[in-house]
PDB file of N, CA and C in Angstrom:
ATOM      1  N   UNK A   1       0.851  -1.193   0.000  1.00  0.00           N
ATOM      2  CA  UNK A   1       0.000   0.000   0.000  1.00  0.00           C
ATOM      3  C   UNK A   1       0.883   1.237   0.000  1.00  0.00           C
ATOM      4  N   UNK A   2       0.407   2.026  -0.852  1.00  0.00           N
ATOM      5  CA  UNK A   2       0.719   3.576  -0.702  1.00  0.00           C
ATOM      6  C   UNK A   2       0.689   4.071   0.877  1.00  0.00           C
ATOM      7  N   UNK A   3       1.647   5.203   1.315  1.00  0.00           N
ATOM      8  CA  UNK A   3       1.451   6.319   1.815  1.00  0.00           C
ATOM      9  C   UNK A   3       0.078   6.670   1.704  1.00  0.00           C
ATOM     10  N   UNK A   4      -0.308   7.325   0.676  1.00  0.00           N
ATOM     11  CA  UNK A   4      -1.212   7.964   0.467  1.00  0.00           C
ATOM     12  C   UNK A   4      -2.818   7.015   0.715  1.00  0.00           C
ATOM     13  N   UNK A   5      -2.638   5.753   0.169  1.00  0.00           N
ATOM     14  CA  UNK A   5      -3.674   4.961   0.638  1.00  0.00           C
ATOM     15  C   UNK A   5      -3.682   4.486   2.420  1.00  0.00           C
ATOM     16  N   UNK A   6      -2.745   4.672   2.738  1.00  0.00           N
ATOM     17  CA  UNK A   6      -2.623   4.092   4.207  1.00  0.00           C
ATOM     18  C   UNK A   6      -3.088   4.757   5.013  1.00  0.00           C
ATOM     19  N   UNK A   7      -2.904   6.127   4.804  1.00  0.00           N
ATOM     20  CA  UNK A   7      -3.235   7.649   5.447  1.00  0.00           C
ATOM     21  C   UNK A   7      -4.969   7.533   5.066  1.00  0.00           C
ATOM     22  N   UNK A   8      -5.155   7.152   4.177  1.00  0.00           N
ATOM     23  CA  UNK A   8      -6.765   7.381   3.762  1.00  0.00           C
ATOM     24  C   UNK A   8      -7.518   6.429   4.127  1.00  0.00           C
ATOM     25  N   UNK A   9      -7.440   5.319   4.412  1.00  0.00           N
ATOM     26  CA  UNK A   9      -7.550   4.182   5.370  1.00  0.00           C
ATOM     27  C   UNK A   9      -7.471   4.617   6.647  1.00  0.00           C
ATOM     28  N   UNK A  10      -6.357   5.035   7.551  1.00  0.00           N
ATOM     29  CA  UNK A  10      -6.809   5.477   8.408  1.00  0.00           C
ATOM     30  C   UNK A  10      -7.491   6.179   9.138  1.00  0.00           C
ATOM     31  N   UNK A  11      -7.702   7.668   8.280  1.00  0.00           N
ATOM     32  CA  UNK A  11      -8.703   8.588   8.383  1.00  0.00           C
ATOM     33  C   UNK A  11      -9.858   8.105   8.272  1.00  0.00           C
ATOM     34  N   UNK A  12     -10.249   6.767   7.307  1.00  0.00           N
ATOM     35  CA  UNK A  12     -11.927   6.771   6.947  1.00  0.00           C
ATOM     36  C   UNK A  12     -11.805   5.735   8.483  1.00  0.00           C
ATOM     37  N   UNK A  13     -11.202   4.957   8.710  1.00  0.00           N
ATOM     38  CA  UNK A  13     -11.442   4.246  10.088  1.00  0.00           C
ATOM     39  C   UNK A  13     -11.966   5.369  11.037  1.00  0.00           C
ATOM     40  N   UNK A  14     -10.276   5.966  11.725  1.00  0.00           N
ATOM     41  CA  UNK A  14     -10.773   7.285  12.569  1.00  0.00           C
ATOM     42  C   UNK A  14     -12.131   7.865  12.693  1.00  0.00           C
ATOM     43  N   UNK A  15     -12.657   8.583  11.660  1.00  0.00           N
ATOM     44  CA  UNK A  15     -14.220   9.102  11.320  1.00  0.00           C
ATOM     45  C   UNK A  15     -15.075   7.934  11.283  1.00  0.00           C
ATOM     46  N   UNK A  16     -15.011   6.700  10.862  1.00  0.00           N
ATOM     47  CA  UNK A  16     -15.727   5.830  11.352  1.00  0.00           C
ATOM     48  C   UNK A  16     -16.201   5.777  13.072  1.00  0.00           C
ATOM     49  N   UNK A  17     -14.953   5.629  13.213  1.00  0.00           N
ATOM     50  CA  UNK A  17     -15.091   5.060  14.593  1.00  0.00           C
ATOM     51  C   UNK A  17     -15.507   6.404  15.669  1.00  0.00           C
ATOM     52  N   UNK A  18     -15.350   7.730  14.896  1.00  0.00           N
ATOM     53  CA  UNK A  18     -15.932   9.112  15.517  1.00  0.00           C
ATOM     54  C   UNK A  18     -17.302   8.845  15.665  1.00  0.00           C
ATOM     55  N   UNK A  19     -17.937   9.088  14.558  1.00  0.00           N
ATOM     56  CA  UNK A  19     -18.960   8.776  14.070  1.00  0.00           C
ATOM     57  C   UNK A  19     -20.200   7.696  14.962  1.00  0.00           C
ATOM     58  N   UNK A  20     -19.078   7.065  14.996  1.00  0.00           N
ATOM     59  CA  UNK A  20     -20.194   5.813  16.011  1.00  0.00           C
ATOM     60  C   UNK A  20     -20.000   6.036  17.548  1.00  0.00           C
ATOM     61  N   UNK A  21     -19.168   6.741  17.863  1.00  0.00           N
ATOM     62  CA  UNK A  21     -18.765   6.431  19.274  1.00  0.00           C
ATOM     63  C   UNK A  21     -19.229   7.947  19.391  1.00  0.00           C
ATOM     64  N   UNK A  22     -19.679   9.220  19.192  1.00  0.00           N
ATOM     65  CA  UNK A  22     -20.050  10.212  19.406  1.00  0.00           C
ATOM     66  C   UNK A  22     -21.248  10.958  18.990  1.00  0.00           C
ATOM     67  N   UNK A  23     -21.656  10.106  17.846  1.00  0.00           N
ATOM     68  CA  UNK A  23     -23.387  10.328  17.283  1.00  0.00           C
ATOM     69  C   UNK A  23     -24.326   9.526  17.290  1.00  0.00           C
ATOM     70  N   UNK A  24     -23.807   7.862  16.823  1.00  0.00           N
ATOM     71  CA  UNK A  24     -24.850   6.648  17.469  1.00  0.00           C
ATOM     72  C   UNK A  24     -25.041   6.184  18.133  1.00  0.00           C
ATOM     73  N   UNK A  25     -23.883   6.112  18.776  1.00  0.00           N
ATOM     74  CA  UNK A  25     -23.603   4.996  20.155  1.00  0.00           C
ATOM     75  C   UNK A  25     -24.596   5.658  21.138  1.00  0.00           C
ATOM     76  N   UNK A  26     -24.774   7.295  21.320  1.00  0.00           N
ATOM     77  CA  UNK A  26     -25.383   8.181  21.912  1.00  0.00           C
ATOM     78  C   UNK A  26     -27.279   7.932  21.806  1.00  0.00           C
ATOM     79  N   UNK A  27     -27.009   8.124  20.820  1.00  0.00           N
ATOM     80  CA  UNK A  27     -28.274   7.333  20.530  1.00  0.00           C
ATOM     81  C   UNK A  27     -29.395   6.583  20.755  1.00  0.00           C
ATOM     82  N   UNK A  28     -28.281   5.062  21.111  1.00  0.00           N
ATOM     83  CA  UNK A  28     -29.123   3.900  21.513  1.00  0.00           C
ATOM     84  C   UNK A  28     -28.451   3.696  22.936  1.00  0.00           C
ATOM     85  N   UNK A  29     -28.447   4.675  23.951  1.00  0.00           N
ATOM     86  CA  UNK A  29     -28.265   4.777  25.286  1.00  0.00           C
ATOM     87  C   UNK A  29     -28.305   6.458  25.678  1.00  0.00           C
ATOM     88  N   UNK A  30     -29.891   6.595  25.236  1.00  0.00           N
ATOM     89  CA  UNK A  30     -29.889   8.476  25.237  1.00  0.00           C
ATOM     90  C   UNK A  30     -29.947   8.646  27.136  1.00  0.00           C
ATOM     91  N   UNK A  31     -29.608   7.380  28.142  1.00  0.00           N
ATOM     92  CA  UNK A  31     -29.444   8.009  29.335  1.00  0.00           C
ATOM     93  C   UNK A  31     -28.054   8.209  30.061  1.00  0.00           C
ATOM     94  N   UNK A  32     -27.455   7.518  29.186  1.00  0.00           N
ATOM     95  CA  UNK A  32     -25.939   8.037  29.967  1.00  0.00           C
ATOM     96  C   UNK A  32     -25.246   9.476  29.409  1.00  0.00           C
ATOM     97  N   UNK A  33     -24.755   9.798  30.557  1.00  0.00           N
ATOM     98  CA  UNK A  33     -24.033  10.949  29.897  1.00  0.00           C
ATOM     99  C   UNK A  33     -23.037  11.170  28.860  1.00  0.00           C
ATOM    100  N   UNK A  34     -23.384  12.638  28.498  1.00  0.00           N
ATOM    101  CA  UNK A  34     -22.416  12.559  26.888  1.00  0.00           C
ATOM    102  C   UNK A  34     -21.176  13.014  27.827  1.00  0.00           C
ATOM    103  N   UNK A  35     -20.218  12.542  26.272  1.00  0.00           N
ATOM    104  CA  UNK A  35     -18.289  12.395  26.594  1.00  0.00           C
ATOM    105  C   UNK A  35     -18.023  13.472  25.586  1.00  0.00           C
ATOM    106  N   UNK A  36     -17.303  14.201  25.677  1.00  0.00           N
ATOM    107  CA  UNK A  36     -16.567  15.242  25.456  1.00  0.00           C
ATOM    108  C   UNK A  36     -15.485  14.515  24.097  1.00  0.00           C
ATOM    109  N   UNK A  37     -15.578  14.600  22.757  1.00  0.00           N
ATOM    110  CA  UNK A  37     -14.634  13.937  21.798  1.00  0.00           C
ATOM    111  C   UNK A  37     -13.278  14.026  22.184  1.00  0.00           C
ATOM    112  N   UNK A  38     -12.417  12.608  22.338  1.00  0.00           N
ATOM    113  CA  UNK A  38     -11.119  12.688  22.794  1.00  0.00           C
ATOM    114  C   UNK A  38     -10.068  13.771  22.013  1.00  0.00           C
ATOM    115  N   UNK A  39     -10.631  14.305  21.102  1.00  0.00           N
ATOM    116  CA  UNK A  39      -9.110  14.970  20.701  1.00  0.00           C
ATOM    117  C   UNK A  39      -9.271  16.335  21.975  1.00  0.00           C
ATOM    118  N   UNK A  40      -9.717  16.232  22.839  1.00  0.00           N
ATOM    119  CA  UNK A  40      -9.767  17.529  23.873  1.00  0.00           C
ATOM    120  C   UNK A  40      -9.733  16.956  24.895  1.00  0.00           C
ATOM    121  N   UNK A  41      -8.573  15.444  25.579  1.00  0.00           N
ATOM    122  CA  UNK A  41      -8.946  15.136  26.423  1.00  0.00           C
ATOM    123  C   UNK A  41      -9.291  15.219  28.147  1.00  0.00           C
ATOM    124  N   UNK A  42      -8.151  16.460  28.368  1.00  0.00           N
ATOM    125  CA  UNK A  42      -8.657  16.381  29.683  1.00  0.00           C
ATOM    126  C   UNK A  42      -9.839  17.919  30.049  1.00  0.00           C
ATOM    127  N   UNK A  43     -10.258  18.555  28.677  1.00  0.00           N
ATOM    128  CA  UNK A  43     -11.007  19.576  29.238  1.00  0.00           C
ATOM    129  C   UNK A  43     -12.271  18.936  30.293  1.00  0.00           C
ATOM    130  N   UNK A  44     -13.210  18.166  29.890  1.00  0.00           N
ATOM    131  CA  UNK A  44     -14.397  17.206  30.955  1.00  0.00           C
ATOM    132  C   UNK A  44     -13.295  17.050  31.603  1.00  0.00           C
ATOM    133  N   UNK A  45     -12.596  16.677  32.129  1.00  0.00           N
ATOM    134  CA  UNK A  45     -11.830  16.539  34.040  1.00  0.00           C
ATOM    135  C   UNK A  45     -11.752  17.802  34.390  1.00  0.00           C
ATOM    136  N   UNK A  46     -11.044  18.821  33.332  1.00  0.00           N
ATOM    137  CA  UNK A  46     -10.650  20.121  34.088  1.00  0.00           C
ATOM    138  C   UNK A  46     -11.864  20.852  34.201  1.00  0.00           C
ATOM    139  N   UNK A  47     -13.288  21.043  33.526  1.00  0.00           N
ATOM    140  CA  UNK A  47     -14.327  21.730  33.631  1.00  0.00           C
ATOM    141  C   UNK A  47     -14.631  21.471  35.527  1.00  0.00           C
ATOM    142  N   UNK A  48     -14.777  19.928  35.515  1.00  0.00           N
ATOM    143  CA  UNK A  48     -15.630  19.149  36.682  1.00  0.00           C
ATOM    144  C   UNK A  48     -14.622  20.070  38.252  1.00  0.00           C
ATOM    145  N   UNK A  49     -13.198  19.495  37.681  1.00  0.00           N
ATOM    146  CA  UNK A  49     -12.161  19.807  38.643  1.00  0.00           C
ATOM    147  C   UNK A  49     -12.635  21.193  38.878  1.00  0.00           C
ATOM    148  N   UNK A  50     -12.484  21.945  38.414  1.00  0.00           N
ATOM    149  CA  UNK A  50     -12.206  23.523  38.540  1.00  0.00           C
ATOM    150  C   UNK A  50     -13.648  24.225  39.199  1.00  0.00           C
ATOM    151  N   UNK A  51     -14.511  23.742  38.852  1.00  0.00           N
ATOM    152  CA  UNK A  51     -16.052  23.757  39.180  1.00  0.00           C
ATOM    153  C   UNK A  51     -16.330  23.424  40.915  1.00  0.00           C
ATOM    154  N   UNK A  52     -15.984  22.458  40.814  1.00  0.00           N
ATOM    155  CA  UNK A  52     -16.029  21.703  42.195  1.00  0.00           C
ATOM    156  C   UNK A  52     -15.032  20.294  42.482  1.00  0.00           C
ATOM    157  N   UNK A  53     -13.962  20.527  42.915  1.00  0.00           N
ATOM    158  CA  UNK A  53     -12.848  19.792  43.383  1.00  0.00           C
ATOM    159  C   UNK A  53     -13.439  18.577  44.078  1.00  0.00           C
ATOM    160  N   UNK A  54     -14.054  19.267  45.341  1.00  0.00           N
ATOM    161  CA  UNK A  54     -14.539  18.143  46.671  1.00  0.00           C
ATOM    162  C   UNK A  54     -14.894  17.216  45.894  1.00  0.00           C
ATOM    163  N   UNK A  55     -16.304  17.309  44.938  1.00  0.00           N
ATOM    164  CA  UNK A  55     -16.861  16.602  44.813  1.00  0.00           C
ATOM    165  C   UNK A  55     -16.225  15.223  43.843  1.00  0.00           C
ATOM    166  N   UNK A  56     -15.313  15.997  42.948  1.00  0.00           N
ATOM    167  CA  UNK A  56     -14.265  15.198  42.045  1.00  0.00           C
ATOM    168  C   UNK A  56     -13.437  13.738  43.105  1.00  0.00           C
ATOM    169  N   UNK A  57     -12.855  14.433  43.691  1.00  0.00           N
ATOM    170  CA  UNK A  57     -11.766  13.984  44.398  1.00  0.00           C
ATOM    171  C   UNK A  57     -12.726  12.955  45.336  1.00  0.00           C
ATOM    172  N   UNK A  58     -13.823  13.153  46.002  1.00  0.00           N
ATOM    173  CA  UNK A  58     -14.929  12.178  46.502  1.00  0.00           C
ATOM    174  C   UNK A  58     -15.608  11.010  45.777  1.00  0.00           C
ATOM    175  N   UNK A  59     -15.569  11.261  44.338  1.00  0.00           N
ATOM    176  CA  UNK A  59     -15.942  10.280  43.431  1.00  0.00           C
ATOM    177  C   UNK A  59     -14.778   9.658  42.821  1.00  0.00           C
ATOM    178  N   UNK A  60     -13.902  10.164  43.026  1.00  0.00           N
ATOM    179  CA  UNK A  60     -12.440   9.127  42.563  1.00  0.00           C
ATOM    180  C   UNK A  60     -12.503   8.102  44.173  1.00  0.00           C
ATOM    181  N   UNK A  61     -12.421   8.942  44.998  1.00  0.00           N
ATOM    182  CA  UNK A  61     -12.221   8.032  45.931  1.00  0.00           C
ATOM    183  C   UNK A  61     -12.971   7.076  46.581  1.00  0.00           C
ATOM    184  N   UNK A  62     -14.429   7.320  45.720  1.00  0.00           N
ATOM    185  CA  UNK A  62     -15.507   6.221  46.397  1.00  0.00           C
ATOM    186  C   UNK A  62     -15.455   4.872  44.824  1.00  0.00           C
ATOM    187  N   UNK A  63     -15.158   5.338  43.904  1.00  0.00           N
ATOM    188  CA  UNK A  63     -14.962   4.348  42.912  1.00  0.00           C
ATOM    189  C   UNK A  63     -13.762   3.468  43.244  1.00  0.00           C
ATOM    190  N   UNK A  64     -12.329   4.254  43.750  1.00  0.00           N
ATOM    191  CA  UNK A  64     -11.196   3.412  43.593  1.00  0.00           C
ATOM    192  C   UNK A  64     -11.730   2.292  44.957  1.00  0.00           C
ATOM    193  N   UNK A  65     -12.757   2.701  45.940  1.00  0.00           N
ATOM    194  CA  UNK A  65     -12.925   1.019  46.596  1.00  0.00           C
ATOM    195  C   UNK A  65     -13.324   0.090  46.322  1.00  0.00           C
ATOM    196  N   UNK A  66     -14.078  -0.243  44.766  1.00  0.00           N
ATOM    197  CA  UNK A  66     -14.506  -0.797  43.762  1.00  0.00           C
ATOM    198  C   UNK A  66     -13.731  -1.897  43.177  1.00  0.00           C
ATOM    199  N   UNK A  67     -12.396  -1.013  43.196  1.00  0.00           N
ATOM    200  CA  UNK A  67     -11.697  -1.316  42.054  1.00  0.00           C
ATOM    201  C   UNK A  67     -10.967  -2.630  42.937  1.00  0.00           C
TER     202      UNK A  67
END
């Protein structure tokens, strides 16, 4: 394969996989909350963080007894 085909292959994957994981997937589970598209990944942590810390730092720490 080409450069040029490999690159275009990957892009139509990429947007595939955008596509489903940020417009359909949403969709057919309209009750969970929406995710923020990864190419911006830590703005959703820093919004939550900056907003209200306590409450952040309380839900990390009641999940990690889960884990």
């Amino acid at each position: 394969m080409s450069f040029l085909s490999s690159t275009l292959l990957l892009f139509v994957a990429w947007i595939t996989w955008r596509v489903w994981r940020f417009t359909l997937s949403p969709l057919t589970r309209p009750h969970d909350p929406k995710e923020l598209p990864y190419t911006i990944p830590f703005v959703g942590h820093a919004i939550s963080l900056f907003s209200n810390s306590t409450v952040v730092l309380t839900k990390g720490w009641y999940i990690s007894e889960f884990l």
